[in-house]
N, C-alpha and C. Protein backbone atom coordinates (compact mmCIF):
# COMPACT_ATOMS: atom_id res chain seq x y z
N UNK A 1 46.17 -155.19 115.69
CA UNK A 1 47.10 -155.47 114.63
C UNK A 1 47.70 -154.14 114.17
N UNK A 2 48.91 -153.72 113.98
CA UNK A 2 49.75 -152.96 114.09
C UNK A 2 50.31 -152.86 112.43
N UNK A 3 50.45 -151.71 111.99
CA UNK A 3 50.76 -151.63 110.52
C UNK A 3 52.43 -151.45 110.26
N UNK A 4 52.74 -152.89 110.11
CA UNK A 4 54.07 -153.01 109.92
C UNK A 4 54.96 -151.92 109.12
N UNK A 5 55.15 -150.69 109.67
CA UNK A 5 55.95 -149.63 109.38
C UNK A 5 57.02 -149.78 108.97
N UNK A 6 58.18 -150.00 110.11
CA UNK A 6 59.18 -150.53 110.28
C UNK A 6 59.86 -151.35 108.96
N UNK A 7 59.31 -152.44 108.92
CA UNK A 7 59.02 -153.42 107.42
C UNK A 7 59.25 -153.01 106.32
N UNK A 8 58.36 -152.01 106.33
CA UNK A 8 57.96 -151.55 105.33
C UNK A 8 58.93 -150.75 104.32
N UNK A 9 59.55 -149.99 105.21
CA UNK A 9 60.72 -148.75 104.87
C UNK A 9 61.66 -149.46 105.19
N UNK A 10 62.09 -150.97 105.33
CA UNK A 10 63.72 -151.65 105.48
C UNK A 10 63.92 -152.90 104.75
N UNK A 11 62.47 -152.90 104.35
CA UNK A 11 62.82 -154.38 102.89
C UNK A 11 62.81 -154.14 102.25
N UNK A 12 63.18 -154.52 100.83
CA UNK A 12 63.38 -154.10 99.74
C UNK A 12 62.03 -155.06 98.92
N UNK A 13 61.65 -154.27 97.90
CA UNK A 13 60.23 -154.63 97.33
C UNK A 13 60.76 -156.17 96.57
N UNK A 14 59.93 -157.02 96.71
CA UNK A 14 60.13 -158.52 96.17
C UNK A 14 59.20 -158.84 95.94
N UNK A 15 59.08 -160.06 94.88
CA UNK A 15 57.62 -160.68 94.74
C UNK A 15 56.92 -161.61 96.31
N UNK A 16 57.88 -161.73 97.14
CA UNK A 16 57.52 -162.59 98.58
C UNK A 16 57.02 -161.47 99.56
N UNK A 17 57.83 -160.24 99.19
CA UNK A 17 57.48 -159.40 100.29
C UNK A 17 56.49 -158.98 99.98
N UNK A 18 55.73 -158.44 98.68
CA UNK A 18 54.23 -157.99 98.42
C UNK A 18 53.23 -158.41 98.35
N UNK A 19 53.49 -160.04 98.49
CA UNK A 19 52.64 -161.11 98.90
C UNK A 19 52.27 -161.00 100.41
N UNK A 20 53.17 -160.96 101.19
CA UNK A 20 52.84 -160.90 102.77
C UNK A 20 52.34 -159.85 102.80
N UNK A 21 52.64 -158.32 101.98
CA UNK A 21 51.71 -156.99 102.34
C UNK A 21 50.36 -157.48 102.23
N UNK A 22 50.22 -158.02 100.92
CA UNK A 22 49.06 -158.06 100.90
C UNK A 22 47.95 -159.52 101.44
N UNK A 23 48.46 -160.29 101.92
CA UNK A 23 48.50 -161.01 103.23
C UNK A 23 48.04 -160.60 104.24
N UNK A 24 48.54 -159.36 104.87
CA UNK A 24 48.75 -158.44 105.90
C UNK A 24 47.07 -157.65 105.73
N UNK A 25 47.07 -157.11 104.21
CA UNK A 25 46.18 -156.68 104.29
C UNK A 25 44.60 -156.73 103.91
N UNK A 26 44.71 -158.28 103.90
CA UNK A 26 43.20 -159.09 103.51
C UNK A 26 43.04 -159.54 104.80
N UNK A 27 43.94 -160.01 106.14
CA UNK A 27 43.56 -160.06 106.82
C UNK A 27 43.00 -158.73 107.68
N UNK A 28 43.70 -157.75 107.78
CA UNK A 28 43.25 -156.30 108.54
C UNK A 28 41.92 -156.16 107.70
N UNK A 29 41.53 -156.15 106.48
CA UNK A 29 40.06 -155.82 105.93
C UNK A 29 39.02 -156.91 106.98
N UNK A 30 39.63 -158.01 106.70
CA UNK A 30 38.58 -159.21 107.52
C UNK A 30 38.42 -159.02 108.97
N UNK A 31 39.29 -158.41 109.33
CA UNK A 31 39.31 -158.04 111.19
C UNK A 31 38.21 -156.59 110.91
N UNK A 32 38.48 -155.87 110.00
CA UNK A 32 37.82 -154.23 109.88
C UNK A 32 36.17 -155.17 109.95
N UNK A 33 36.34 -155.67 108.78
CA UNK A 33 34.72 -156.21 108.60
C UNK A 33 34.18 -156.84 109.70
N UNK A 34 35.01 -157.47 110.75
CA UNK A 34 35.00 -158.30 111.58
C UNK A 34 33.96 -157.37 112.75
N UNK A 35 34.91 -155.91 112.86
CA UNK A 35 34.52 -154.71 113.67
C UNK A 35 32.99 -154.28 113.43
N UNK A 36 32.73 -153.61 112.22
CA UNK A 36 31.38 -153.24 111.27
C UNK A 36 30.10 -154.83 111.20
N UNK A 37 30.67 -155.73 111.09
CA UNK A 37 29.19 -156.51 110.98
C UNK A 37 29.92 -157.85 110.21
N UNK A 38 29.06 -158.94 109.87
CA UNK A 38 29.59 -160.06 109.48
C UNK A 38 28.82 -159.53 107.67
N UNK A 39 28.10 -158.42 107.59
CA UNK A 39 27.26 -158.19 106.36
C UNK A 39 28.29 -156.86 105.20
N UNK A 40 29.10 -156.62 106.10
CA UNK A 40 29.44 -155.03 105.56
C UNK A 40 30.37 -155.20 104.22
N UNK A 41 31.00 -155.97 104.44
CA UNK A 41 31.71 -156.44 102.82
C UNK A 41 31.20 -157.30 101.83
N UNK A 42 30.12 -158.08 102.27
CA UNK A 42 29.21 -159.54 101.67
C UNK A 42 28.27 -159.02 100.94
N UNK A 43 28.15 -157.65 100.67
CA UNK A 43 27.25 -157.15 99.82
C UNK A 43 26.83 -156.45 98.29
N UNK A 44 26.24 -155.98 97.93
CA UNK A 44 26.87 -155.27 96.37
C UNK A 44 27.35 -154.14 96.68
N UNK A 45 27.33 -153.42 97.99
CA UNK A 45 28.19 -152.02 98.24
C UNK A 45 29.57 -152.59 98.92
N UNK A 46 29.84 -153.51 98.85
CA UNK A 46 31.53 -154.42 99.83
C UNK A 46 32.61 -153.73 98.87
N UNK A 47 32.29 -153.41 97.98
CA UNK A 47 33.68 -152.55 97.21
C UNK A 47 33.66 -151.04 97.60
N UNK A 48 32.37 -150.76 97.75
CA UNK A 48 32.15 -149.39 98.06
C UNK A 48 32.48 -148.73 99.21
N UNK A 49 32.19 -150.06 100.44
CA UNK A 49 32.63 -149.76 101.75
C UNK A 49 33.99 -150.12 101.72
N UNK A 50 34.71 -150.97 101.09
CA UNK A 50 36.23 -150.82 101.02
C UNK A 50 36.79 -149.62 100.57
N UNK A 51 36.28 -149.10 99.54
CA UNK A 51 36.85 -147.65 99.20
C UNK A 51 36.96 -146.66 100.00
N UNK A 52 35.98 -146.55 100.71
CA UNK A 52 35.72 -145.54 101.79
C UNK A 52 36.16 -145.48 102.77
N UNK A 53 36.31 -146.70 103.46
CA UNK A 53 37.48 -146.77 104.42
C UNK A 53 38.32 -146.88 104.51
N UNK A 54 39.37 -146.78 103.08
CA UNK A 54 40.49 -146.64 103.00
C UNK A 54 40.46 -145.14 102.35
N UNK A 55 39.53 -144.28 102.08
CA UNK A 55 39.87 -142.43 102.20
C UNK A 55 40.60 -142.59 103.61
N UNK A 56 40.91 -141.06 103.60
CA UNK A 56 41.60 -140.43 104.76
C UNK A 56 40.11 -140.21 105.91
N UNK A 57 40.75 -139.83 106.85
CA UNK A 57 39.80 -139.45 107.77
C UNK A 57 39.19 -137.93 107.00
N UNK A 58 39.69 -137.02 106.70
CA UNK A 58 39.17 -135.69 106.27
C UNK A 58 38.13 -135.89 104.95
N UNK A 59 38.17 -137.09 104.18
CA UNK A 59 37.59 -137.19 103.05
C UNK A 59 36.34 -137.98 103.47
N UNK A 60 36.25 -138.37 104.95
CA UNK A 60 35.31 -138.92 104.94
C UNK A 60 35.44 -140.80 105.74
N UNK A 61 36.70 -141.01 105.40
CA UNK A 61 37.23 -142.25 104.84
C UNK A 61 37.64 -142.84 106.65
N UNK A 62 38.14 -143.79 106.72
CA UNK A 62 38.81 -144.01 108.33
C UNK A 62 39.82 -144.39 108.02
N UNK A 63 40.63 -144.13 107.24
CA UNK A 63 42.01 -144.12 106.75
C UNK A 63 42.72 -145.30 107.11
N UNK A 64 42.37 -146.58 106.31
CA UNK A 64 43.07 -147.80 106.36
C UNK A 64 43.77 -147.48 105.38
N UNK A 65 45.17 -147.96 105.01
CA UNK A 65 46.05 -147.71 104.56
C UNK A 65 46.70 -149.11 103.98
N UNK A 66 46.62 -149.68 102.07
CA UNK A 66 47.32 -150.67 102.31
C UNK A 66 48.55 -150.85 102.46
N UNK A 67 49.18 -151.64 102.97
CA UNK A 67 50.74 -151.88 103.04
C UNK A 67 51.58 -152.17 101.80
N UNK A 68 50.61 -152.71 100.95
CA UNK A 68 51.11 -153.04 99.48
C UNK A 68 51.52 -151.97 98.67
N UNK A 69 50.12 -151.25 98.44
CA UNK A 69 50.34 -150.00 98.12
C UNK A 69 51.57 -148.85 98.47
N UNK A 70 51.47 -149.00 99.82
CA UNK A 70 52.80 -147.69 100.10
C UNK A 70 54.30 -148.09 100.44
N UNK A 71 54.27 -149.60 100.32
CA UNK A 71 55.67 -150.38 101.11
C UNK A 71 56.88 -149.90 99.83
N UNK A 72 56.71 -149.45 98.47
CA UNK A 72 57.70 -148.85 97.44
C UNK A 72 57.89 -147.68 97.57
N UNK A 73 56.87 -146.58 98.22
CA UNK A 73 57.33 -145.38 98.93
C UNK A 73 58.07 -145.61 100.09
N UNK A 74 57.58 -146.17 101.18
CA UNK A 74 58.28 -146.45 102.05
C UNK A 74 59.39 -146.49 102.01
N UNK A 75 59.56 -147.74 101.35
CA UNK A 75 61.20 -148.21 101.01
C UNK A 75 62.18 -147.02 100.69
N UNK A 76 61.35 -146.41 99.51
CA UNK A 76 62.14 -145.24 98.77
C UNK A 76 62.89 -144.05 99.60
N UNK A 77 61.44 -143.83 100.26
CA UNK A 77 61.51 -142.60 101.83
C UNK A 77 62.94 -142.56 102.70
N UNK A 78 62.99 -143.94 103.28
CA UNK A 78 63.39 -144.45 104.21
C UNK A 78 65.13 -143.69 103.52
N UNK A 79 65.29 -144.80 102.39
CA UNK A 79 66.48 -144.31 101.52
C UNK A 79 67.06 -143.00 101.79
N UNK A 80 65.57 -142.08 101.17
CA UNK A 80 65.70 -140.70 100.76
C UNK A 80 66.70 -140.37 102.35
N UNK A 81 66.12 -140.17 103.29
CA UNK A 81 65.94 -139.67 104.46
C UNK A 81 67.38 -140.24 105.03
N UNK A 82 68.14 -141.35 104.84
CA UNK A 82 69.33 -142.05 105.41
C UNK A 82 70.25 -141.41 104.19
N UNK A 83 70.21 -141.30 103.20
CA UNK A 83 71.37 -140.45 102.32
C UNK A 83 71.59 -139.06 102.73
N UNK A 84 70.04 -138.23 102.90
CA UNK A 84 71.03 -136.79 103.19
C UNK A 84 71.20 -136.66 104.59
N UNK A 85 71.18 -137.83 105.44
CA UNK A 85 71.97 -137.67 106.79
C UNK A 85 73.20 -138.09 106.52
N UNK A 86 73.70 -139.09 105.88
CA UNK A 86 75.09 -139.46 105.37
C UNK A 86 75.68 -138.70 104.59
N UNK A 87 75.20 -138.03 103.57
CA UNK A 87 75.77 -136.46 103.19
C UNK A 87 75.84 -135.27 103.85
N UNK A 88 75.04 -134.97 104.64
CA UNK A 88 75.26 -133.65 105.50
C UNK A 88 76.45 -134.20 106.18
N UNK A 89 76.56 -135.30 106.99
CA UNK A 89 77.25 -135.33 107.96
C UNK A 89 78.78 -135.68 107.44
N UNK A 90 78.83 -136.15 106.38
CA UNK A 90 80.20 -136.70 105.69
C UNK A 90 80.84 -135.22 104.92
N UNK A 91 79.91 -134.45 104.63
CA UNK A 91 79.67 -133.08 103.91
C UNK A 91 80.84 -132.40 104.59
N UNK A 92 80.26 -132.45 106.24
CA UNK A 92 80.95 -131.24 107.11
C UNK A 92 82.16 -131.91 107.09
N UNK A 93 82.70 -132.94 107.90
CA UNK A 93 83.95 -133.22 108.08
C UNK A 93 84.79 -133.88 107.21
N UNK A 94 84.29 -133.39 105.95
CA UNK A 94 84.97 -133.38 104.59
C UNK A 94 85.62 -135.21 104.75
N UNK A 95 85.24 -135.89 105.08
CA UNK A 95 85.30 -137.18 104.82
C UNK A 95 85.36 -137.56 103.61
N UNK A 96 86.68 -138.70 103.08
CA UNK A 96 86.83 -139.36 102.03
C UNK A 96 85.79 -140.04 101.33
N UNK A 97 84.99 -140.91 102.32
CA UNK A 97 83.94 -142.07 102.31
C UNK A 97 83.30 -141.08 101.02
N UNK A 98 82.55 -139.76 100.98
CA UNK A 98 81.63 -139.24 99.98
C UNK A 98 82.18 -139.66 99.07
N UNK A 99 83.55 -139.20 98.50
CA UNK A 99 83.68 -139.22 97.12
C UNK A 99 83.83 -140.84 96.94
N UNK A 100 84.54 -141.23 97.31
CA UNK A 100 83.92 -142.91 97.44
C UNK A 100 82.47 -143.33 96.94
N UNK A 101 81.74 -142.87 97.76
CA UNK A 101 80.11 -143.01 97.59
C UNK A 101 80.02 -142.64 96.30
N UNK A 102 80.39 -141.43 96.10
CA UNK A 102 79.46 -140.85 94.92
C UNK A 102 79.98 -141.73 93.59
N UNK A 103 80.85 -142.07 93.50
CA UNK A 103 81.54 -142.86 92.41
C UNK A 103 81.11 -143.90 92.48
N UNK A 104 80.86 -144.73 93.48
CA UNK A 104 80.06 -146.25 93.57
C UNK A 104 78.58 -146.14 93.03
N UNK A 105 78.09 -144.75 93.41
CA UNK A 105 77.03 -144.75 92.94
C UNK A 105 76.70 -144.26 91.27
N UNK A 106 77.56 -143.56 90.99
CA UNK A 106 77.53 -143.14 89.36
C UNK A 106 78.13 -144.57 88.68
N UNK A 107 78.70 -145.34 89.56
CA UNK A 107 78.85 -146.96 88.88
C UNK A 107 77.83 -147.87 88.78
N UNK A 108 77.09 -147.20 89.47
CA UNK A 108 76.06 -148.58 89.88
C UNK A 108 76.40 -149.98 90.33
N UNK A 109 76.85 -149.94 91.34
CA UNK A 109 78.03 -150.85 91.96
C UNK A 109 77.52 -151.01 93.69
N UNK A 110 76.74 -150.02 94.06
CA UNK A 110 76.16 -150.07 95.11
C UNK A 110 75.33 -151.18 94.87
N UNK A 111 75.08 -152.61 96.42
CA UNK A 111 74.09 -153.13 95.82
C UNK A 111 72.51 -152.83 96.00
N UNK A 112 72.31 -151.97 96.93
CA UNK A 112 71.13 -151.51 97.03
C UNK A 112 70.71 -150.44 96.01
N UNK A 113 71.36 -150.26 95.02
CA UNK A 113 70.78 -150.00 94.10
C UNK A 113 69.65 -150.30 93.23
N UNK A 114 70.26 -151.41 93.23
CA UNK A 114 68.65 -152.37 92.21
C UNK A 114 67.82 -152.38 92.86
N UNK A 115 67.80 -152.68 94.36
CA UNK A 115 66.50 -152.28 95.09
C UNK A 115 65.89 -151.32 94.91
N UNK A 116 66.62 -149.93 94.74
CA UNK A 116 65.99 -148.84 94.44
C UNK A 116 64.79 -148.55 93.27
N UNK A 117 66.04 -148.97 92.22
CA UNK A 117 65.49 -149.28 91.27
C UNK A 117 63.84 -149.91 91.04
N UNK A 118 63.83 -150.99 91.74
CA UNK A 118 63.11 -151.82 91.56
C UNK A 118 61.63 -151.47 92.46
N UNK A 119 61.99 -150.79 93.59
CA UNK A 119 60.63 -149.76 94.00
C UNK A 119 60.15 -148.71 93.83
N UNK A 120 61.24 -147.97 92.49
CA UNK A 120 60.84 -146.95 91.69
C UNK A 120 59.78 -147.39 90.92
N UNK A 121 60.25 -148.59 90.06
CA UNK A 121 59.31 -148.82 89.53
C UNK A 121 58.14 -149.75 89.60
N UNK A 122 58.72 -149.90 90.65
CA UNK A 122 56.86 -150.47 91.37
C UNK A 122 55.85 -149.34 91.60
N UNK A 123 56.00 -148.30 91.88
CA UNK A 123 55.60 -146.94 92.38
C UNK A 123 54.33 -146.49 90.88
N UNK A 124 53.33 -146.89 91.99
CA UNK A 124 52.00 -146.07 90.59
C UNK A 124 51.99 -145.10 89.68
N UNK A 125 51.73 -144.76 88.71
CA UNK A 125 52.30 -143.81 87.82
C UNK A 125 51.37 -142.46 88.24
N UNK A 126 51.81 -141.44 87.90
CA UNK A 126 50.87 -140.18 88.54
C UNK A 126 49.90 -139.73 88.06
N UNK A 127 49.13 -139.56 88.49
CA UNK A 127 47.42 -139.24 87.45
C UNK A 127 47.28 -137.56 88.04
N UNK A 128 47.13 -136.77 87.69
CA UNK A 128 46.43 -135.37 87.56
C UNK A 128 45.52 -135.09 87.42
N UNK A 129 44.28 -134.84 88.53
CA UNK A 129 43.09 -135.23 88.34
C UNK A 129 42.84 -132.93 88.95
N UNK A 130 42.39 -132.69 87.71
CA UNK A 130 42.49 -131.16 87.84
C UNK A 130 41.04 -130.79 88.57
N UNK A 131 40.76 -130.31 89.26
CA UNK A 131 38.88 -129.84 89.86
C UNK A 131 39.29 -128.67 89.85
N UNK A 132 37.93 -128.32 89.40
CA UNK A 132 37.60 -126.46 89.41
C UNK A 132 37.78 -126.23 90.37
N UNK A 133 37.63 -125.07 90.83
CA UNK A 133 37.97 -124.29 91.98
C UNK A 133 36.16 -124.30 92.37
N UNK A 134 35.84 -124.38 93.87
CA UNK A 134 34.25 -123.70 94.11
C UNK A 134 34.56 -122.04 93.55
N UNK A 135 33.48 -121.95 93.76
CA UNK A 135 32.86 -120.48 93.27
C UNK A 135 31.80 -120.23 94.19
């Protein structure tokens, strides 16, 4: 089972689409558990071993990744990454289309806007979690 990437970074966040992420990703836990034992989640450590295998590989973790979780970055990314190719490239050959753009967009008239919008603020809020330095 293959982690719908693709998907991920070309739909726009919906209450249907974060249902299937997470769809997507109760079944991949049940296939993971499927891998490890019929006991490894059925237990009082089943939250514990979920945590852990969704760390990174360096933390320890085997880096399952939910789809729910990152499909409003995604989305966002995807954005990020297709605008400053459409600006560099509209940039150089001084193309009309920009100033066009840029005015549709200070209108809010684009309709993928609200999409934007709307996986901004799906997007977890940022926590700052400060650790000492070793010594």
């Amino acid at each position: 089972m293959q982690c719908p990437s693709y998907f991920l970074q070309c739909t726009p966040p919906s209450s249907t689409f974060t249902k299937s992420c997470i769809s997507f990703d109760s079944s991949f836990l049940q296939m993971f558990g499927h891998l490890l034992g019929s006991r490894s989640f059925n237990n009082p450590e089943g939250p514990l071993v979920h945590k852990q295998a969704s760390l990174p590989i360096t933390f320890g973790g085997v880096g399952l990744i939910s789809t729910s979780t990152i499909a409003p970055t995604s989305y966002l990314g995807s954005w990020a990454l297709v605008v400053s190719v459409i600006v560099i490239r509209f940039t150089v050959y001084q193309h009309p289309f920009l100033l066009k753009a840029i005015t549709r967009v200070n209108n809010n008239t684009f309709p993928f806007q609200q999409h934007l919008r709307v996986a901004r603020d799906l997007l977890p809020p940022l926590t700052c979690v400060c650790v000492p330095p070793f010594e």
